[in-house]
C-alpha atoms as a PDB file:
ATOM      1  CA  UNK A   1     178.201 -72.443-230.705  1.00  0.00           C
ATOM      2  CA  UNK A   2     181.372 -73.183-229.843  1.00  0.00           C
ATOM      3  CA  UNK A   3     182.530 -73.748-225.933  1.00  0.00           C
ATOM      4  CA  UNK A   4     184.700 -70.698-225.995  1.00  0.00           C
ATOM      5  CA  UNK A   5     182.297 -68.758-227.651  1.00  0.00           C
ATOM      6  CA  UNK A   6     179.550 -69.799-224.592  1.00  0.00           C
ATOM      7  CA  UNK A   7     182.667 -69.229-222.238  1.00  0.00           C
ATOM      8  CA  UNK A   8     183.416 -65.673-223.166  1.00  0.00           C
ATOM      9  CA  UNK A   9     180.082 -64.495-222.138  1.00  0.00           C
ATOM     10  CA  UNK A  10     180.202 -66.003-218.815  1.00  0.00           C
ATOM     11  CA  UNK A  11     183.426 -64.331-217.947  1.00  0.00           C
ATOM     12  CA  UNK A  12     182.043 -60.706-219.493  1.00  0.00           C
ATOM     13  CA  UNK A  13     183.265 -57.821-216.897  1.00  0.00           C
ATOM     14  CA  UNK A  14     181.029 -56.724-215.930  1.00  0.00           C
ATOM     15  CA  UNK A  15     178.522 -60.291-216.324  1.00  0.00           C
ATOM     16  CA  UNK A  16     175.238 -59.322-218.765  1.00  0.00           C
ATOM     17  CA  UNK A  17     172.488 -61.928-217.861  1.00  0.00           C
ATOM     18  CA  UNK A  18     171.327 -63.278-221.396  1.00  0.00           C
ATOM     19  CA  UNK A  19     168.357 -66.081-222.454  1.00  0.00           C
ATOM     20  CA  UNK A  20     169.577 -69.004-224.446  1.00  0.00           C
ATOM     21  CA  UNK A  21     167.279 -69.872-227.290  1.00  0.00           C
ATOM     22  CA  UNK A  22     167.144 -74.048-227.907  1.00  0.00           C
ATOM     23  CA  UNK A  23     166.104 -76.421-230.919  1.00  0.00           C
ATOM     24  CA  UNK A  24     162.323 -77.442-229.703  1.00  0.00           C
ATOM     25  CA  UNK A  25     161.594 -73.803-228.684  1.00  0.00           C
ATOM     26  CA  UNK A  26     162.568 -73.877-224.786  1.00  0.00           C
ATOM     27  CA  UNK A  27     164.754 -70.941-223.229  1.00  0.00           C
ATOM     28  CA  UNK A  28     166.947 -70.419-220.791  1.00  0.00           C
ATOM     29  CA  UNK A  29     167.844 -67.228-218.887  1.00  0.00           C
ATOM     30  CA  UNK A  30     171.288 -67.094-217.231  1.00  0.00           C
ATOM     31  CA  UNK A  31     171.331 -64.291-214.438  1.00  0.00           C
ATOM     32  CA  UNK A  32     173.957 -65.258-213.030  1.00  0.00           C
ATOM     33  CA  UNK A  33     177.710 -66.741-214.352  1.00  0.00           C
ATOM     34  CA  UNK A  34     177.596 -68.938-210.952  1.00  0.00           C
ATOM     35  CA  UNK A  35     175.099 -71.152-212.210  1.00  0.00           C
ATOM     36  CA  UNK A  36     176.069 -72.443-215.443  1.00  0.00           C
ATOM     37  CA  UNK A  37     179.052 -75.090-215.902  1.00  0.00           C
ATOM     38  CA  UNK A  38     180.457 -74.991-219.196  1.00  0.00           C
ATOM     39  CA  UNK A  39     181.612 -78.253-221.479  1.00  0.00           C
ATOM     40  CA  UNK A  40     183.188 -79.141-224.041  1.00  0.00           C
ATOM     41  CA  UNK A  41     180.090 -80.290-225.969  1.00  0.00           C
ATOM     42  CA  UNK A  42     177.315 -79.465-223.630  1.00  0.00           C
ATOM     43  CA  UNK A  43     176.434 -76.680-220.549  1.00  0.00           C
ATOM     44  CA  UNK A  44     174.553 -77.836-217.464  1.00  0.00           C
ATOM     45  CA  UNK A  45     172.598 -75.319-216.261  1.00  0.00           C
ATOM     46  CA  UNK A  46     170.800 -74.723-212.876  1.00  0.00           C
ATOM     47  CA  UNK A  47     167.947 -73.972-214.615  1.00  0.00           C
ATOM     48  CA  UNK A  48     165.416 -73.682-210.765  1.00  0.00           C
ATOM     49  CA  UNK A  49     167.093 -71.889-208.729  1.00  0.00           C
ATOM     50  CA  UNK A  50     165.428 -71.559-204.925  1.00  0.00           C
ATOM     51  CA  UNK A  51     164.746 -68.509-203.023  1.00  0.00           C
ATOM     52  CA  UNK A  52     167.148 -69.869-200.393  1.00  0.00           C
ATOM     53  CA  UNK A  53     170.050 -70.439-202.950  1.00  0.00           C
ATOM     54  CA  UNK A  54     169.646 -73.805-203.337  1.00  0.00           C
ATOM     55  CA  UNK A  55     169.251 -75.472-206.912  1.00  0.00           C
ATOM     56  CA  UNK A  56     166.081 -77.635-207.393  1.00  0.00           C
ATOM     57  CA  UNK A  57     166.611 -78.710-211.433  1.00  0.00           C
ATOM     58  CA  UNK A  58     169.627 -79.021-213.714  1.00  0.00           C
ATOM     59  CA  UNK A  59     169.095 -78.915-217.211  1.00  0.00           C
ATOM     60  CA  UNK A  60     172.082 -80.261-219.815  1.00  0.00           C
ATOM     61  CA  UNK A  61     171.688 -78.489-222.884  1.00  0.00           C
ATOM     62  CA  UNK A  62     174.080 -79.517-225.911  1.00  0.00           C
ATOM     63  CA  UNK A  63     176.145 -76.724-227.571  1.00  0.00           C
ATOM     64  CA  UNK A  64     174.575 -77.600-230.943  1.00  0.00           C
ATOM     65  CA  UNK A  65     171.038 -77.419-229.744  1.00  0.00           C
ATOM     66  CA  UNK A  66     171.693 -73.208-229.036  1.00  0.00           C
ATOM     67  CA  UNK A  67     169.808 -71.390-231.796  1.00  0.00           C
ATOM     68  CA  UNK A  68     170.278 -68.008-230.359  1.00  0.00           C
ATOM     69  CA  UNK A  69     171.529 -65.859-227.491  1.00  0.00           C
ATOM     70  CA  UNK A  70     170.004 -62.681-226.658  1.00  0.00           C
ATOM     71  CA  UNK A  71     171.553 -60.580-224.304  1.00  0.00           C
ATOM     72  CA  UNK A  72     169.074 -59.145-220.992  1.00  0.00           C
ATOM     73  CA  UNK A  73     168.739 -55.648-219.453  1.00  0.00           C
ATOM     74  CA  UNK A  74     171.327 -56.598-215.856  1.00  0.00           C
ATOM     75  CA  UNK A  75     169.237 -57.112-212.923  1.00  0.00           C
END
């Protein structure tokens, strides 16, 4: 995927949560446009997000390693 690609669905009016599908079989849903930080080669994602607001784990996740997006029903 290429970073423009990745960017144009965080910038989506109105946003449309989606789940990222990664080489090894892990996903990642993105509810939110807030919490994802886009790169040239890689995202970082705050993958545990607290109750208070407050991130608890980042993930980095390259752009080569995303198999798949599938887009969510929005919260």
């Amino acid at each position: 995927m290429r970073p423009e690609e990745f960017k144009n669905l965080l910038e989506a009016k109105p946003f449309i949560p989606f789940r990222i599908y990664v080489t090894g079989g892990s996903t990642y849903d993105i509810m939110h446009e807030d919490f994802v930080l886009p790169g040239r080669s890689m995202i970082t994602l705050a993958a545990v997000v607290g109750p208070d607001g407050i991130v608890d784990q980042v993930v980095h996740v390259p752009l080569i390693h995303i198999n798949k997006i599938e887009m969510l029903q929005a919260a």
